[in-house]
N, C-alpha and C. Protein backbone atom coordinates (compact mmCIF):
# COMPACT_ATOMS: atom_id res chain seq x y z
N UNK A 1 21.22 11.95 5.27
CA UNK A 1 20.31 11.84 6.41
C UNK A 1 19.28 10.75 6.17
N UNK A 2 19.05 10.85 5.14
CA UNK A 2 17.39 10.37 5.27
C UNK A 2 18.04 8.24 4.18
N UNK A 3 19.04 8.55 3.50
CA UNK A 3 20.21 7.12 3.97
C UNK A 3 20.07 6.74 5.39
N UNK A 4 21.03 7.79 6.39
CA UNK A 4 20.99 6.91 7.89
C UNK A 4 19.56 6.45 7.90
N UNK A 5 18.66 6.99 8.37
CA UNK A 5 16.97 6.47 8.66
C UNK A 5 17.04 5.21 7.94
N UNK A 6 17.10 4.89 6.79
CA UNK A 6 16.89 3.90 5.90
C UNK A 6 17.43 2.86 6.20
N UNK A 7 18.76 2.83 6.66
CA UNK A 7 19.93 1.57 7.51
C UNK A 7 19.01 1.29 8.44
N UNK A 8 18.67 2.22 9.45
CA UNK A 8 18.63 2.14 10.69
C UNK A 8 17.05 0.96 11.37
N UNK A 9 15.93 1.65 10.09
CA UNK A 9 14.78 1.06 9.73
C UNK A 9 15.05 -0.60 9.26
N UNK A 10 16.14 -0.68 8.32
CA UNK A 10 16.48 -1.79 7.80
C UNK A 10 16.91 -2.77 9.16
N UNK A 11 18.16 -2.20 9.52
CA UNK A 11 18.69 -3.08 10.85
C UNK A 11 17.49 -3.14 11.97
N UNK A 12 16.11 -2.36 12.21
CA UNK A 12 15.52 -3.05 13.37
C UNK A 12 14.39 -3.78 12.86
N UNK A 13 13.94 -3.76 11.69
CA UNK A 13 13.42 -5.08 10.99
C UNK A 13 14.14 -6.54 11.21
N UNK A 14 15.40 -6.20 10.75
CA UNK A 14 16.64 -7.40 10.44
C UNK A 14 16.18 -7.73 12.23
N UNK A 15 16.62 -7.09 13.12
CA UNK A 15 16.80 -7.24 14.19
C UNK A 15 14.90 -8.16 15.00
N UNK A 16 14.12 -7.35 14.51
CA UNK A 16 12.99 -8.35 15.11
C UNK A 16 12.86 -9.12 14.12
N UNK A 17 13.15 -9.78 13.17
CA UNK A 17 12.82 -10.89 12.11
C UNK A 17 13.64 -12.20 13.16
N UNK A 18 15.12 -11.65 13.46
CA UNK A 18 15.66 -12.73 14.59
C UNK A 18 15.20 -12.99 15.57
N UNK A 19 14.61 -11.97 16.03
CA UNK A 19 14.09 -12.12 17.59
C UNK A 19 13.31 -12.95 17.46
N UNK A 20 11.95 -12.52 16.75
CA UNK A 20 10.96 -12.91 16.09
C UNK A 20 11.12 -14.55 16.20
N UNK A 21 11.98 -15.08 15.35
CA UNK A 21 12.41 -16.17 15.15
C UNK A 21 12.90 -17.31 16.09
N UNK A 22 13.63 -16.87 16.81
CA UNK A 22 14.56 -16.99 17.96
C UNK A 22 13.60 -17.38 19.28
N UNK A 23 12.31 -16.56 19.39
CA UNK A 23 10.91 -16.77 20.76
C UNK A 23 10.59 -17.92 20.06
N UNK A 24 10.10 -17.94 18.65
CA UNK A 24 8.69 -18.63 17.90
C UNK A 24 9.22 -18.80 16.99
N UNK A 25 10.04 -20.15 16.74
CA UNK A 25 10.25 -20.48 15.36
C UNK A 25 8.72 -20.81 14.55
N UNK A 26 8.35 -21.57 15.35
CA UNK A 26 7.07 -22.11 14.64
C UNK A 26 6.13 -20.95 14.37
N UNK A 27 5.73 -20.17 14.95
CA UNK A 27 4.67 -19.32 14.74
C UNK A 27 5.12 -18.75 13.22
N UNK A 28 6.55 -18.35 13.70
CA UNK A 28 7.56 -17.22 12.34
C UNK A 28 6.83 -17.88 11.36
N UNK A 29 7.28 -18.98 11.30
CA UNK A 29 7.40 -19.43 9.88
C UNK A 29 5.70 -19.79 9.38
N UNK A 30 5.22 -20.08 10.28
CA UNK A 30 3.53 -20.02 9.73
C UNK A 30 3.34 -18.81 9.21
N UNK A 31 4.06 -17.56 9.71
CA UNK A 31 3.63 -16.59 9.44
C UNK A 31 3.95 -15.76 7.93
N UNK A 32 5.30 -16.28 7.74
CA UNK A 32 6.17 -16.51 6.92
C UNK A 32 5.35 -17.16 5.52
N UNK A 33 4.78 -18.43 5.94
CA UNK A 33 4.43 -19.02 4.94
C UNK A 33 2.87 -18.30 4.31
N UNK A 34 2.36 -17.65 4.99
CA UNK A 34 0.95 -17.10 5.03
C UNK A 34 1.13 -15.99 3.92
N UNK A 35 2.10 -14.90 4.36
CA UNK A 35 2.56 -14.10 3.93
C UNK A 35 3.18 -14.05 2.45
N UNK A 36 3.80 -15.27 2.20
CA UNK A 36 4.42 -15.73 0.94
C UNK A 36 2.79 -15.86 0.29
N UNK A 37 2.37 -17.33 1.00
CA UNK A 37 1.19 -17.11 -0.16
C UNK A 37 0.30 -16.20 -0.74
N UNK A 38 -0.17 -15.67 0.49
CA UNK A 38 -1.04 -14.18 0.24
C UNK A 38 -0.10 -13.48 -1.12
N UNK A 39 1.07 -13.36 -1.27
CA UNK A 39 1.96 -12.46 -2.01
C UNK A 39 1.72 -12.77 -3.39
N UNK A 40 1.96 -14.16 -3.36
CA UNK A 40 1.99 -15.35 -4.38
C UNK A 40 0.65 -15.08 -5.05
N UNK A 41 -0.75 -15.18 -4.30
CA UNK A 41 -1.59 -15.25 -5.15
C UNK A 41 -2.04 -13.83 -5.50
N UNK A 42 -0.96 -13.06 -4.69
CA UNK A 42 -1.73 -11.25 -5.51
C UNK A 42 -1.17 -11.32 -6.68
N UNK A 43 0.47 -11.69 -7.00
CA UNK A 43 1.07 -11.77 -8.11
C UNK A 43 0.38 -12.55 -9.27
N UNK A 44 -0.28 -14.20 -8.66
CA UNK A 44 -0.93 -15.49 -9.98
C UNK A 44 -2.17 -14.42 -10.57
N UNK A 45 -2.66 -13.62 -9.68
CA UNK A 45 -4.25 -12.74 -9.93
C UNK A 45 -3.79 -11.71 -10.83
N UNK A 46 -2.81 -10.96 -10.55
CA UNK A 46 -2.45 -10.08 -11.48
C UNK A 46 -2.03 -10.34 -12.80
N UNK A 47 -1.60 -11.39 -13.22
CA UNK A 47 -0.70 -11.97 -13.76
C UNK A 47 -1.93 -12.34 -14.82
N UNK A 48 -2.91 -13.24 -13.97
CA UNK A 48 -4.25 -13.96 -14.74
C UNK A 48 -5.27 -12.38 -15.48
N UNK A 49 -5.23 -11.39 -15.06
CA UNK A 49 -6.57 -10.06 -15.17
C UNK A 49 -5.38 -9.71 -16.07
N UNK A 50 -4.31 -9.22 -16.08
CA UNK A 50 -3.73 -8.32 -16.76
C UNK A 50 -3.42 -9.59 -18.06
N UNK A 51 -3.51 -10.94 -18.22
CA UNK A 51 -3.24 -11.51 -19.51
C UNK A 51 -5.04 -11.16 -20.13
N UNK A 52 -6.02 -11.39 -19.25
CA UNK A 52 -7.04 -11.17 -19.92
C UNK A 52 -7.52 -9.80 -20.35
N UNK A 53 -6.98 -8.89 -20.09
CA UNK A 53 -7.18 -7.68 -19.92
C UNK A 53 -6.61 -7.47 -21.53
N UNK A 54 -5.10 -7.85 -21.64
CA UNK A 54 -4.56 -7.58 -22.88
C UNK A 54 -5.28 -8.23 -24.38
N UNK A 55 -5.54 -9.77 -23.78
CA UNK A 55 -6.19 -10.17 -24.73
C UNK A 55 -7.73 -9.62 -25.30
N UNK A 56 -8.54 -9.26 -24.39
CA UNK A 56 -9.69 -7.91 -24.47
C UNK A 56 -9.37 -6.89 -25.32
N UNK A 57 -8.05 -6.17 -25.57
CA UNK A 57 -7.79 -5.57 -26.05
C UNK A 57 -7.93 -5.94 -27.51
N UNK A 58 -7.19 -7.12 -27.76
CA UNK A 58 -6.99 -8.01 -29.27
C UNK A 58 -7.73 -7.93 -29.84
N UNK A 59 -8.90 -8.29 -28.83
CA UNK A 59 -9.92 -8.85 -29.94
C UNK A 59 -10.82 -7.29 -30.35
């Protein structure tokens, strides 16, 4: 059951990501790109606190 839901959720994402795309290429992909970075710099931030974090530990 709760598989079907999971397809079904999956395919109407899949399904407005085209649409999405298909009205507003341009907007998509600004949006697209916004989204990446925002992602990007939660990951460089985490990445930067948790090396200093460990090294805190070291010393």
């Amino acid at each position: 059951m709760l598989d079907n839901v999971r397809k079904v959720l999956i395919y109407l994402a899949l399904a407005f990501v085209i649409v999405s795309v298909w009205h507003d290429p341009q907007g998509s992909a600004g949006a697209a790109g916004t989204f990446l970075h925002t992602v990007g710099g939660f990951f460089s931030a985490l990445l930067d606190k948790s090396t200093k974090f460990l090294k805190g530990l070291a010393n």
